[in-house]
PDB file of N, CA and C in Angstrom:
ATOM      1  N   UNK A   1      94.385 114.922  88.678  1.00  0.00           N
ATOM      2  CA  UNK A   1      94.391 113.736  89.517  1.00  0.00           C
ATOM      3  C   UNK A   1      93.204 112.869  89.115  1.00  0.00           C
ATOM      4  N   UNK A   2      93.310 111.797  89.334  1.00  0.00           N
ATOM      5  CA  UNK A   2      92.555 110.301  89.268  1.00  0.00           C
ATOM      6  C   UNK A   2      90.975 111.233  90.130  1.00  0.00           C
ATOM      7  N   UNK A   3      89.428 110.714  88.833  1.00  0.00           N
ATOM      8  CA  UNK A   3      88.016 111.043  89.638  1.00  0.00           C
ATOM      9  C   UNK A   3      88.214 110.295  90.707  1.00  0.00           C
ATOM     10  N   UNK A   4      88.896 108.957  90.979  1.00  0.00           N
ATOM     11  CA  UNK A   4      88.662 108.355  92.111  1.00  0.00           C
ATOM     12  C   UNK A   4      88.734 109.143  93.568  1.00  0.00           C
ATOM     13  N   UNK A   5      89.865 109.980  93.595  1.00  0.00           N
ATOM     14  CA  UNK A   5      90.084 110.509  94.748  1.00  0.00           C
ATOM     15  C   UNK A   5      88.613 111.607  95.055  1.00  0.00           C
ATOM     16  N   UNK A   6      88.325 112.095  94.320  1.00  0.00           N
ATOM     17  CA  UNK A   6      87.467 113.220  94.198  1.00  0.00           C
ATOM     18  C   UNK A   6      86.085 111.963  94.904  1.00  0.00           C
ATOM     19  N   UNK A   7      85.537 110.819  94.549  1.00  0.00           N
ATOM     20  CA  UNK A   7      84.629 110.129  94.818  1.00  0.00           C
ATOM     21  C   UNK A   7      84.874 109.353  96.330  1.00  0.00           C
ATOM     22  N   UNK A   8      86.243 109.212  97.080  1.00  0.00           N
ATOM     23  CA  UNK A   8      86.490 109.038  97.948  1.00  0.00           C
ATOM     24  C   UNK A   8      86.428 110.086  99.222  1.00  0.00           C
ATOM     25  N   UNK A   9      86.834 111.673  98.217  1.00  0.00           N
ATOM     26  CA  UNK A   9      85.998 112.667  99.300  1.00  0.00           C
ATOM     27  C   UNK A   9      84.415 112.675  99.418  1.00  0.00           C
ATOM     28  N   UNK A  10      83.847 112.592  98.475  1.00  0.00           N
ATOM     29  CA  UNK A  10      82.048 112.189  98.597  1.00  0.00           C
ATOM     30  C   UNK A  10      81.658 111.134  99.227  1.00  0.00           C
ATOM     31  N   UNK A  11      82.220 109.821  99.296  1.00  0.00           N
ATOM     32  CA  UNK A  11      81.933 109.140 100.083  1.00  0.00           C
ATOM     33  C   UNK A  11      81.851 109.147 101.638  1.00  0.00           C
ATOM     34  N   UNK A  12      82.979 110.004 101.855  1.00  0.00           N
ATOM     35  CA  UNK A  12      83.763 110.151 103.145  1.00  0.00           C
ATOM     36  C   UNK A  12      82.907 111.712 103.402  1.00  0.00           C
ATOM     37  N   UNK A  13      82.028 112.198 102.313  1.00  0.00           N
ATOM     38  CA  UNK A  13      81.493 113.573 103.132  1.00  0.00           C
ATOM     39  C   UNK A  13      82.143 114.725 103.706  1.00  0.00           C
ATOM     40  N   UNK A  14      83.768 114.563 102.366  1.00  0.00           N
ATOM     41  CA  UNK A  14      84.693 116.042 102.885  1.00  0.00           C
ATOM     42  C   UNK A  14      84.214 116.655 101.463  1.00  0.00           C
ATOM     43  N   UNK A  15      84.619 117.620 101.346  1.00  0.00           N
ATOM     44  CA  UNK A  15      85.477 118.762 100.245  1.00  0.00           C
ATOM     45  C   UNK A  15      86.563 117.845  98.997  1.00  0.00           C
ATOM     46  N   UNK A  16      86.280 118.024  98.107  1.00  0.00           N
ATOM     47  CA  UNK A  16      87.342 117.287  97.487  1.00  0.00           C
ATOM     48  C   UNK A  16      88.717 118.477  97.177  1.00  0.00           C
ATOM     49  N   UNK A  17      89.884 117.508  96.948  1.00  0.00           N
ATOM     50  CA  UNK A  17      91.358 118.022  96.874  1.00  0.00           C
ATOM     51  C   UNK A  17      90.922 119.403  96.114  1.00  0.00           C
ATOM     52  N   UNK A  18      91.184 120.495  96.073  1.00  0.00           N
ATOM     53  CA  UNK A  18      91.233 121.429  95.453  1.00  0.00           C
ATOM     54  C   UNK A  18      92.818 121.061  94.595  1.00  0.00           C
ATOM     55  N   UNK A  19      92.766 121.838  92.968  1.00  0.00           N
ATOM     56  CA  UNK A  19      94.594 121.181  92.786  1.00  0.00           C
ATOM     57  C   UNK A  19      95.832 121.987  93.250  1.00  0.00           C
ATOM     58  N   UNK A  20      95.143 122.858  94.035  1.00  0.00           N
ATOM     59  CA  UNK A  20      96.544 123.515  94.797  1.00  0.00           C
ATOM     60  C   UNK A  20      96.901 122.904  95.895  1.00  0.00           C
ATOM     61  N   UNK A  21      95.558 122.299  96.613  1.00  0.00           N
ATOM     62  CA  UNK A  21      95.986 121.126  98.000  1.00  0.00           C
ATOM     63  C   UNK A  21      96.401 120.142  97.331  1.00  0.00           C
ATOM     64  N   UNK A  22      96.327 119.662  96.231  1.00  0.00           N
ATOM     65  CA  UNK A  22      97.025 118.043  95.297  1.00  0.00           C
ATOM     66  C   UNK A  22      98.339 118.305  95.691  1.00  0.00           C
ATOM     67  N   UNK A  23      98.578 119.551  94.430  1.00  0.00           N
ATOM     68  CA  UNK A  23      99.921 119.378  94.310  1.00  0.00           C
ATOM     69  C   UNK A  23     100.856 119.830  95.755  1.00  0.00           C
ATOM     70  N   UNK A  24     100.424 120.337  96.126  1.00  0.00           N
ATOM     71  CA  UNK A  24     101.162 120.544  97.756  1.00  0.00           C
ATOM     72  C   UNK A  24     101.095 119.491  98.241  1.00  0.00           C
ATOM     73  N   UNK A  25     100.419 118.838  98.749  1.00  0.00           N
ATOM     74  CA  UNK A  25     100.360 117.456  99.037  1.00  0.00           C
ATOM     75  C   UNK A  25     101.247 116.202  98.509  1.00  0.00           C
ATOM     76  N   UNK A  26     101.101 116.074  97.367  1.00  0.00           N
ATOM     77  CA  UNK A  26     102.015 115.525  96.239  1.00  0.00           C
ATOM     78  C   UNK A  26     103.539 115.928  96.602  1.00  0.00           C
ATOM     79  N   UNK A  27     103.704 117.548  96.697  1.00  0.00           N
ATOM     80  CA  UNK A  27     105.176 117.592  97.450  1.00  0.00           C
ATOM     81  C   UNK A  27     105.426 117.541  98.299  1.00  0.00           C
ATOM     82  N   UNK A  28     104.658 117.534  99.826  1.00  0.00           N
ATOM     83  CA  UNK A  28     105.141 117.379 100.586  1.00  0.00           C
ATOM     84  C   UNK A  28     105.532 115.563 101.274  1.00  0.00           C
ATOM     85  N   UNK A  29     104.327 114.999 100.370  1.00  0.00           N
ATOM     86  CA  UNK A  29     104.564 113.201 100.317  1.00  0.00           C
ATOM     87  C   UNK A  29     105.821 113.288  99.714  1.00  0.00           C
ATOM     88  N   UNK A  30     106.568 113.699  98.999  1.00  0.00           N
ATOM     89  CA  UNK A  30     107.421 113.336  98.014  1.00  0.00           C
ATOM     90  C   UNK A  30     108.668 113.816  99.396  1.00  0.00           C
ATOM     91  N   UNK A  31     108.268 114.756  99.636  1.00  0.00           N
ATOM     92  CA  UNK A  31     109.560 115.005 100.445  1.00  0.00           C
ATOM     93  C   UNK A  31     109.649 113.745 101.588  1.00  0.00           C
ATOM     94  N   UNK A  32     108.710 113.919 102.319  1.00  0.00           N
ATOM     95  CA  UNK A  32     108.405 112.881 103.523  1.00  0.00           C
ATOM     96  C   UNK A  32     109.498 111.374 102.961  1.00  0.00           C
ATOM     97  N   UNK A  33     109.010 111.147 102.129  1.00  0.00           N
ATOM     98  CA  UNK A  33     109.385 109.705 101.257  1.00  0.00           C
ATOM     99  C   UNK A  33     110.611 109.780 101.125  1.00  0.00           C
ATOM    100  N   UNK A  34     111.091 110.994 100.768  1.00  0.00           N
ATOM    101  CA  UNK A  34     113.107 111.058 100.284  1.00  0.00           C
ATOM    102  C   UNK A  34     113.919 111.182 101.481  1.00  0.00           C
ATOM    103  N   UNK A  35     113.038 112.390 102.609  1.00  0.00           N
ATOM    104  CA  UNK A  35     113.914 112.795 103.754  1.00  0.00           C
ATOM    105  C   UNK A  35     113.461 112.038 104.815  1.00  0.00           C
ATOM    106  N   UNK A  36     112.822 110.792 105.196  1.00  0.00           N
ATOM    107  CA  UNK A  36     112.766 110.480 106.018  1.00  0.00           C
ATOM    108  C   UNK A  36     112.444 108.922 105.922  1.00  0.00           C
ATOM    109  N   UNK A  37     111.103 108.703 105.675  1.00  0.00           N
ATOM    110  CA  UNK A  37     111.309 107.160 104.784  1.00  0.00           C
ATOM    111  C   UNK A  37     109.722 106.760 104.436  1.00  0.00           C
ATOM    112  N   UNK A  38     109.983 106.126 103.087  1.00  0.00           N
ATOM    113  CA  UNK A  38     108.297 105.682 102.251  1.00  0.00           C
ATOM    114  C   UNK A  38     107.629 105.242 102.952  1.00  0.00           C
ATOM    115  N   UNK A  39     107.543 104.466 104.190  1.00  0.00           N
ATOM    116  CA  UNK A  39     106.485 103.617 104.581  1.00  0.00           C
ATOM    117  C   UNK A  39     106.274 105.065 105.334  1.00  0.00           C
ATOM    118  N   UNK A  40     106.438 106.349 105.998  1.00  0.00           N
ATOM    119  CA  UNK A  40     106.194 106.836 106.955  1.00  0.00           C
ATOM    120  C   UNK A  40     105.043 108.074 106.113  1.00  0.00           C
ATOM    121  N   UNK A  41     105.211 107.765 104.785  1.00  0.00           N
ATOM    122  CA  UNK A  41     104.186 108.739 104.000  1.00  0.00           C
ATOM    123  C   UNK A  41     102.990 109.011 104.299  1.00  0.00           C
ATOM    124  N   UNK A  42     102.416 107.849 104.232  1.00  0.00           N
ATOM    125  CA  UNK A  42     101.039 107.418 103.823  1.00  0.00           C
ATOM    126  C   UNK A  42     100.780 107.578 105.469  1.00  0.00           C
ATOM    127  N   UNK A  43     101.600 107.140 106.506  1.00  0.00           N
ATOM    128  CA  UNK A  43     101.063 107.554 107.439  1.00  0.00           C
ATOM    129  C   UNK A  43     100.825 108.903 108.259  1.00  0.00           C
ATOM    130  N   UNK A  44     101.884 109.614 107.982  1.00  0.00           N
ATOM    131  CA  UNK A  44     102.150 111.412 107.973  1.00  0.00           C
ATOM    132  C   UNK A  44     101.193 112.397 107.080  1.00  0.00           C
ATOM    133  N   UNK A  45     100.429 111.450 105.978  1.00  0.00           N
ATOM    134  CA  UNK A  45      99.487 112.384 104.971  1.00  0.00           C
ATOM    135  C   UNK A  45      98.328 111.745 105.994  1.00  0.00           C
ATOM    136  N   UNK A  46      97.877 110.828 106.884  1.00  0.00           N
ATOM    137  CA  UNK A  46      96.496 111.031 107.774  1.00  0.00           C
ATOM    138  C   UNK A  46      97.091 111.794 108.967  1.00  0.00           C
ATOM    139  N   UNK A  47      98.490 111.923 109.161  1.00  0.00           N
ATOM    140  CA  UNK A  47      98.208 112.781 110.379  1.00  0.00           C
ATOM    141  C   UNK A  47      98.042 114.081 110.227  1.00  0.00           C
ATOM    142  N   UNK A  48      98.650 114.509 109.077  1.00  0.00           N
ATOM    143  CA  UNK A  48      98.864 115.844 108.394  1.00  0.00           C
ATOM    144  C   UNK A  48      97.251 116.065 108.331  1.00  0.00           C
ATOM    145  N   UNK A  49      96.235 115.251 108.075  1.00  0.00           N
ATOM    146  CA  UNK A  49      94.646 115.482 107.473  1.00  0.00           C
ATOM    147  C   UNK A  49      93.809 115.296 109.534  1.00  0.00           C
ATOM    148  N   UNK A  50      94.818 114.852 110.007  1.00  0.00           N
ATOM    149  CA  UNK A  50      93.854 114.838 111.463  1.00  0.00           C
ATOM    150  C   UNK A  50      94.345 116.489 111.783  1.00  0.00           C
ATOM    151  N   UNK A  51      95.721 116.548 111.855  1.00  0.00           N
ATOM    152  CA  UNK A  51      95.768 118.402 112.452  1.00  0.00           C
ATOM    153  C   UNK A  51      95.310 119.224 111.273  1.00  0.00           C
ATOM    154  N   UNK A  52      94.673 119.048 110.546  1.00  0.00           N
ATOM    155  CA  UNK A  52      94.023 119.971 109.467  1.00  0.00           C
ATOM    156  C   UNK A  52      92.994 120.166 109.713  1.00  0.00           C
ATOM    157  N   UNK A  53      91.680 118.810 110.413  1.00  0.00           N
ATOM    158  CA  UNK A  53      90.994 118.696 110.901  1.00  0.00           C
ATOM    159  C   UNK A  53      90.561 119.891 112.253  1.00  0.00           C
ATOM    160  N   UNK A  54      91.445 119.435 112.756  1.00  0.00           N
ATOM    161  CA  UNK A  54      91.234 119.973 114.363  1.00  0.00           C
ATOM    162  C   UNK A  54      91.487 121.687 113.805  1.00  0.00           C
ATOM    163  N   UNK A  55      92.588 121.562 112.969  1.00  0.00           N
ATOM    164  CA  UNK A  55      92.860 123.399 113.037  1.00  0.00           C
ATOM    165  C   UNK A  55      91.036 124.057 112.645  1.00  0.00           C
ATOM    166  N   UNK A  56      90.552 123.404 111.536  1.00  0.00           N
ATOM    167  CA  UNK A  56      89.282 124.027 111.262  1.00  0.00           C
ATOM    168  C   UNK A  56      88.371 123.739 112.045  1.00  0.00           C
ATOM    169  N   UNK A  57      88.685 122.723 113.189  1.00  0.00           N
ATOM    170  CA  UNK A  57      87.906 122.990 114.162  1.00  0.00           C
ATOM    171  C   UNK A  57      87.654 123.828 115.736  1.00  0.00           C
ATOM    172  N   UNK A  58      88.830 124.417 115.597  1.00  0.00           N
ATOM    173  CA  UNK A  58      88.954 125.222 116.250  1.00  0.00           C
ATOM    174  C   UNK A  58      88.578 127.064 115.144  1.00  0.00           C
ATOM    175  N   UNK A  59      88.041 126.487 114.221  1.00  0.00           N
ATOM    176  CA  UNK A  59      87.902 127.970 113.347  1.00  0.00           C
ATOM    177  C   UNK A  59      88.646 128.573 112.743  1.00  0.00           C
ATOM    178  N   UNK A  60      89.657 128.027 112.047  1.00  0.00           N
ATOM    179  CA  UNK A  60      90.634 128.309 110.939  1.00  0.00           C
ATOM    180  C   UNK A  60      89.722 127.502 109.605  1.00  0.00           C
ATOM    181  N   UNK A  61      89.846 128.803 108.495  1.00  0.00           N
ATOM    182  CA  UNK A  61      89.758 128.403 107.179  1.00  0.00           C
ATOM    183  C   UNK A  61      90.294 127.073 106.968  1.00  0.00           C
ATOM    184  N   UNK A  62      89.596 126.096 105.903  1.00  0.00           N
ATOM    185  CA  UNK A  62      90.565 125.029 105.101  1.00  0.00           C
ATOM    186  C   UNK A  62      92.151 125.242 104.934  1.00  0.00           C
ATOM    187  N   UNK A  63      92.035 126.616 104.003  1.00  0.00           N
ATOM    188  CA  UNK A  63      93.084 127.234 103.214  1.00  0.00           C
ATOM    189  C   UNK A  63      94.395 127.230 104.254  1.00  0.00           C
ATOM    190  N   UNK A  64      93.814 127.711 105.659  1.00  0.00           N
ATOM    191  CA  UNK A  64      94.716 128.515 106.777  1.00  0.00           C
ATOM    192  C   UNK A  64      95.123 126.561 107.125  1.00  0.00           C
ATOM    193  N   UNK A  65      94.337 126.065 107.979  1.00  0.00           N
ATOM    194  CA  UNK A  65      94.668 124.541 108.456  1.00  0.00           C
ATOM    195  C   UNK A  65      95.218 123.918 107.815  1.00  0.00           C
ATOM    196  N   UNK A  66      95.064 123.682 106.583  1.00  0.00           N
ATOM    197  CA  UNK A  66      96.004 123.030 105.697  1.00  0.00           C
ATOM    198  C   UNK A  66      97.511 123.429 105.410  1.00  0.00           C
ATOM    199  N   UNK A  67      97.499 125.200 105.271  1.00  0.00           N
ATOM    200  CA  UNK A  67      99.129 126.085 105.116  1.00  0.00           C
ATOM    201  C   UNK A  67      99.611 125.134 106.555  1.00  0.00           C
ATOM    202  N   UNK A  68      99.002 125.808 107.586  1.00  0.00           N
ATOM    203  CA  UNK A  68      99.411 125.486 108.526  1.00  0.00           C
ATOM    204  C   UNK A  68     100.284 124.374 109.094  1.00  0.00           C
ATOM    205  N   UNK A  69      99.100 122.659 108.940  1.00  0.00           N
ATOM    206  CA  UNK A  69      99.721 121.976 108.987  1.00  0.00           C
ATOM    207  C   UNK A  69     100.604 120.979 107.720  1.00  0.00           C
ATOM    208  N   UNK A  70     101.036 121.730 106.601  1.00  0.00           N
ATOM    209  CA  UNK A  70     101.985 121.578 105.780  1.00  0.00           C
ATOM    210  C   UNK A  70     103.410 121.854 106.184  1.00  0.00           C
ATOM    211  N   UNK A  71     102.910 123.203 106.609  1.00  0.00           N
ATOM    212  CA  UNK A  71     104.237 124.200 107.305  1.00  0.00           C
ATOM    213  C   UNK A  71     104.822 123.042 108.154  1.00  0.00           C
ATOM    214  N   UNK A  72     104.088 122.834 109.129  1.00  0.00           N
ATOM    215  CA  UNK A  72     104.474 121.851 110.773  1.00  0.00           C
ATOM    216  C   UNK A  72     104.967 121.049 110.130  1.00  0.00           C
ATOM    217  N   UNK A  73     104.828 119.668 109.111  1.00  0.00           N
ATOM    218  CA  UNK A  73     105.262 118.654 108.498  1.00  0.00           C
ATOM    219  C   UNK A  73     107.129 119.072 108.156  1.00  0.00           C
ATOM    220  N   UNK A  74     106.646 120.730 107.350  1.00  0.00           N
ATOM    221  CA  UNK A  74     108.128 120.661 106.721  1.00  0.00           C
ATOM    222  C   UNK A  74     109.203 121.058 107.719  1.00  0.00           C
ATOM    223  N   UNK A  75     108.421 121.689 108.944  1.00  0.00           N
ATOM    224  CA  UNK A  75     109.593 122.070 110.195  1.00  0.00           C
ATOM    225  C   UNK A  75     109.890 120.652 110.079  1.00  0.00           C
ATOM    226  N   UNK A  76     109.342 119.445 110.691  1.00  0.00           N
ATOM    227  CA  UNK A  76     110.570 118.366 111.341  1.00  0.00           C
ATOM    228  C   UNK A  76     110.620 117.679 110.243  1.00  0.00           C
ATOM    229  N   UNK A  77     110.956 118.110 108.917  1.00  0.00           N
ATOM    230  CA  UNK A  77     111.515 117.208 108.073  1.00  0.00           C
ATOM    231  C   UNK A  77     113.059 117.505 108.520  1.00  0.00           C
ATOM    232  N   UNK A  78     114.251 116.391 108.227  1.00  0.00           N
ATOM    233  CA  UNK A  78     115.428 116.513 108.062  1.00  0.00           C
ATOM    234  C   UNK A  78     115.649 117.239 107.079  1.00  0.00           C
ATOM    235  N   UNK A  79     117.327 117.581 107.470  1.00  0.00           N
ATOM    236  CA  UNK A  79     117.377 118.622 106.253  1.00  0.00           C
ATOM    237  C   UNK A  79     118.081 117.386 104.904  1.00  0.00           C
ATOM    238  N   UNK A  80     118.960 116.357 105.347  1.00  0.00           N
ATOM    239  CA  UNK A  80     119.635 114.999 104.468  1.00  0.00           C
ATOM    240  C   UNK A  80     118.529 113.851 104.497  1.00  0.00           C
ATOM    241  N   UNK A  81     118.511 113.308 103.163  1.00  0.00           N
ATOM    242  CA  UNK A  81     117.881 111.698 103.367  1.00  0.00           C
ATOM    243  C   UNK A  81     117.986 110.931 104.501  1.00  0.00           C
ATOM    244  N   UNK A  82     117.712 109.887 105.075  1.00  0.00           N
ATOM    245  CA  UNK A  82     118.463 108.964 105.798  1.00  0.00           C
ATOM    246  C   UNK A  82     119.585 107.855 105.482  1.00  0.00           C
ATOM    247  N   UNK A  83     120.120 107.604 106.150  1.00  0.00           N
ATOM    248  CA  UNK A  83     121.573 106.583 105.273  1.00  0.00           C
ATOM    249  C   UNK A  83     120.954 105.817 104.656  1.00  0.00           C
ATOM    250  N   UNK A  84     121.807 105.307 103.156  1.00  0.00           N
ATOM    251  CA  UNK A  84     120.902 104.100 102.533  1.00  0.00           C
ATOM    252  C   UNK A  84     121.133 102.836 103.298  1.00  0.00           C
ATOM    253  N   UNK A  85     120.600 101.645 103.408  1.00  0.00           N
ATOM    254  CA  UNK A  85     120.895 100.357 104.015  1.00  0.00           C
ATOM    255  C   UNK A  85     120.246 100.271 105.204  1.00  0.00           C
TER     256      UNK A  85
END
């Protein structure tokens, strides 16, 4: 992935993407985008990063908060695209 992202976690004072959180991430945007709809991505990857948040703040590992709220994302994905049009 692009240093940029990696300099946007330093700025912001997180952890940067490890590439097993990329590419999980990467698929689960990808799904979000096909099964439900593109504009709702970008907003579902900060909510996905607020309950990731809270899980490690309640004392779950990165590793665990992140499985976690990946998992939750892919429960209410649809199982079909949405109609085209």
């Amino acid at each position: 992935m692009s240093g940029w992202v990696d300099e946007l976690a330093a700025a912001l004072g997180v952890e940067p993407l490890s590439g097993g959180e990329t590419g999980r991430l990467l698929s689960t945007a990808r799904e979000i985008a096909h099964r439900v709809e593109r504009k709702d991505t970008p907003l579902a990857a900060f909510v996905l990063g607020l309950g990731t948040e809270r899980r490690i703040g309640e004392g779950a590992s990165r590793e665990d908060a992140f499985r976690q709220s990946i998992e939750a994302v892919l429960a209410l994905l649809p199982e079909e695209p949405p109609p085209a049009g």
